[in-house]
C-alpha atoms as a PDB file:
ATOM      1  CA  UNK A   1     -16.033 -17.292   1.356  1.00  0.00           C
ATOM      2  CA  UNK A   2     -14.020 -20.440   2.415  1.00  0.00           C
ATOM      3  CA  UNK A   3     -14.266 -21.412   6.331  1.00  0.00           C
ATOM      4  CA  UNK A   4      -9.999 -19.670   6.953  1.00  0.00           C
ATOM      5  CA  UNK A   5     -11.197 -16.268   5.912  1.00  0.00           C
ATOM      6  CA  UNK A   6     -14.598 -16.442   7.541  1.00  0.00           C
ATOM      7  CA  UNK A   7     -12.402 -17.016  10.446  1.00  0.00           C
ATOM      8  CA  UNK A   8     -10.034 -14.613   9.917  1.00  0.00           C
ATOM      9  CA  UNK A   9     -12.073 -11.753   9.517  1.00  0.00           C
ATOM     10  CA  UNK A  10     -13.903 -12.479  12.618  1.00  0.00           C
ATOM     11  CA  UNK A  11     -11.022 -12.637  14.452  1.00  0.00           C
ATOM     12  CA  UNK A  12      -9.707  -9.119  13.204  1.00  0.00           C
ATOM     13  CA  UNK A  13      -6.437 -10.296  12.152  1.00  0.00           C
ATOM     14  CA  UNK A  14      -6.041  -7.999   8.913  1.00  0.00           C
ATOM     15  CA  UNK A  15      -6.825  -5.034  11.335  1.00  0.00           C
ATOM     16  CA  UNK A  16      -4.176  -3.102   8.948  1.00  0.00           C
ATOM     17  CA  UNK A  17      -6.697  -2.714   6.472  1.00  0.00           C
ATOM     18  CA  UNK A  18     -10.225  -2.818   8.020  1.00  0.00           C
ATOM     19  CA  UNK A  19     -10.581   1.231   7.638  1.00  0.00           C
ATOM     20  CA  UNK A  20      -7.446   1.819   5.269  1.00  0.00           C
ATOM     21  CA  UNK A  21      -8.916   4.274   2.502  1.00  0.00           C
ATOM     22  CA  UNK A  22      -6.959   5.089  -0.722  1.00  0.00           C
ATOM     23  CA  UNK A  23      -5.516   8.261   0.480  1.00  0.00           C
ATOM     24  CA  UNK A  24      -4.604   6.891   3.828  1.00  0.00           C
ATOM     25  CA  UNK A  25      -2.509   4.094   2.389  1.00  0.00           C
ATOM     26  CA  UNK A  26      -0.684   6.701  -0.150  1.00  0.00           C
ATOM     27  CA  UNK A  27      -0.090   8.425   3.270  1.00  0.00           C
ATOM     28  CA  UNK A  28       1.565   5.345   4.741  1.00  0.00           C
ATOM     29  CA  UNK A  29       3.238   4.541   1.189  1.00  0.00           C
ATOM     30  CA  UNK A  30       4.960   8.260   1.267  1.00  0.00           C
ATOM     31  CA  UNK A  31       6.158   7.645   5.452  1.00  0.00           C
ATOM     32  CA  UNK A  32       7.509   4.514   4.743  1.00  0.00           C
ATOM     33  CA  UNK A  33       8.872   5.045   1.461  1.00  0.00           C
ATOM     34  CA  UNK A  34      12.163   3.819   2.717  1.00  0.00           C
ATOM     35  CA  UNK A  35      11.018   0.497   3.344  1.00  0.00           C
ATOM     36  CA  UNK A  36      10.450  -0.967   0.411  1.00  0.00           C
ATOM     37  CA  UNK A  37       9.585  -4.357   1.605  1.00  0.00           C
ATOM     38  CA  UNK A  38       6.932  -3.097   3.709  1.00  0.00           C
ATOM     39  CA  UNK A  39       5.067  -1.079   1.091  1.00  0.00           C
ATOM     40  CA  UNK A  40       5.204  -3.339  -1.724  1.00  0.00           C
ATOM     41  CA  UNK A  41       1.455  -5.243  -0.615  1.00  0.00           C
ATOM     42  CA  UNK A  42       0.216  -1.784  -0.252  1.00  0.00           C
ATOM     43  CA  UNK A  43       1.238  -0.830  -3.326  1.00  0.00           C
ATOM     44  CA  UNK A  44       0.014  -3.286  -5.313  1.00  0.00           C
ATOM     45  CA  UNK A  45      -3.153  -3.759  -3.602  1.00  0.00           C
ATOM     46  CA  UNK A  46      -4.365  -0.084  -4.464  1.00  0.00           C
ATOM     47  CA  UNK A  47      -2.776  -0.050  -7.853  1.00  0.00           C
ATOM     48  CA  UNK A  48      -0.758   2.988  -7.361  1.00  0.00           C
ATOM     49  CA  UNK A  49       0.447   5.509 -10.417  1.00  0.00           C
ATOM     50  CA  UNK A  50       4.062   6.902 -10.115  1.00  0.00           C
ATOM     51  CA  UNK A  51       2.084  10.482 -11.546  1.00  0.00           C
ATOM     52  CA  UNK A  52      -0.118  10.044  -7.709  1.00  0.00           C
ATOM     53  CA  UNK A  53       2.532   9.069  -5.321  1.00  0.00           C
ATOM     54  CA  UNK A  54       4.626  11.989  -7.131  1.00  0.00           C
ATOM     55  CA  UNK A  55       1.799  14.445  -6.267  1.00  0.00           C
ATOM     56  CA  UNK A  56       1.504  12.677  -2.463  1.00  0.00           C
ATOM     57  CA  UNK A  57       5.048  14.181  -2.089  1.00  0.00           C
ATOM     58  CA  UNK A  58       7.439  11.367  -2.808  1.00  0.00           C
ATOM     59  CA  UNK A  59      10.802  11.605  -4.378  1.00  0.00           C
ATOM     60  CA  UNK A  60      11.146  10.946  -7.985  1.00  0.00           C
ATOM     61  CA  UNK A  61      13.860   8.870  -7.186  1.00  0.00           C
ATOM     62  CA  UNK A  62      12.435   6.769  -4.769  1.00  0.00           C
ATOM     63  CA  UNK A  63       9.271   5.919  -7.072  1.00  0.00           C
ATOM     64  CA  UNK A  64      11.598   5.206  -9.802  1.00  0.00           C
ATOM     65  CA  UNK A  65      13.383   2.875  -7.765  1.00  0.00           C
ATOM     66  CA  UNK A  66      10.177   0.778  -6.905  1.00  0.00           C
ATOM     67  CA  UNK A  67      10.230   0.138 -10.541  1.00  0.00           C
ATOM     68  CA  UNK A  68       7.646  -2.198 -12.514  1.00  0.00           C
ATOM     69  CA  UNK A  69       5.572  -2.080  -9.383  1.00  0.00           C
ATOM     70  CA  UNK A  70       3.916   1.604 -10.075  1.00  0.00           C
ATOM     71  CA  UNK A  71       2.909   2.443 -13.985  1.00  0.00           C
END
């Protein structure tokens, strides 16, 4: 681990995801569903199926509209 994240992590900057589990972040995926721009990092950090946000209680429209980003 380079010097920048050593530092980083000590300083708690990426508090967003220091206790984020898999179902919490399909939680915040489903809340913010509308802003696509936000969830987009979550998204693709967790590797999210349309099939699980579906069953979280999203839209089908709204996962279809995110697109390439879900499989």
């Amino acid at each position: 681990m380079g010097k920048a994240k050593r530092r980083n992590l000590k300083q708690e900057i990426n508090d967003k995801f220091k206790y984020m589990t898999r179902e919490s972040a399909l939680n915040t995926v489903i809340k913010n569903i509308d802003h696509k721009n936000e969830i987009i990092d979550t998204i693709t950090l967790f590797g999210f199926t349309a099939e699980e946000m579906l069953e979280a209680g999203a839209e089908y429209e709204d996962v279809m509209a995110l697109g390439g980003l879900v499989s």
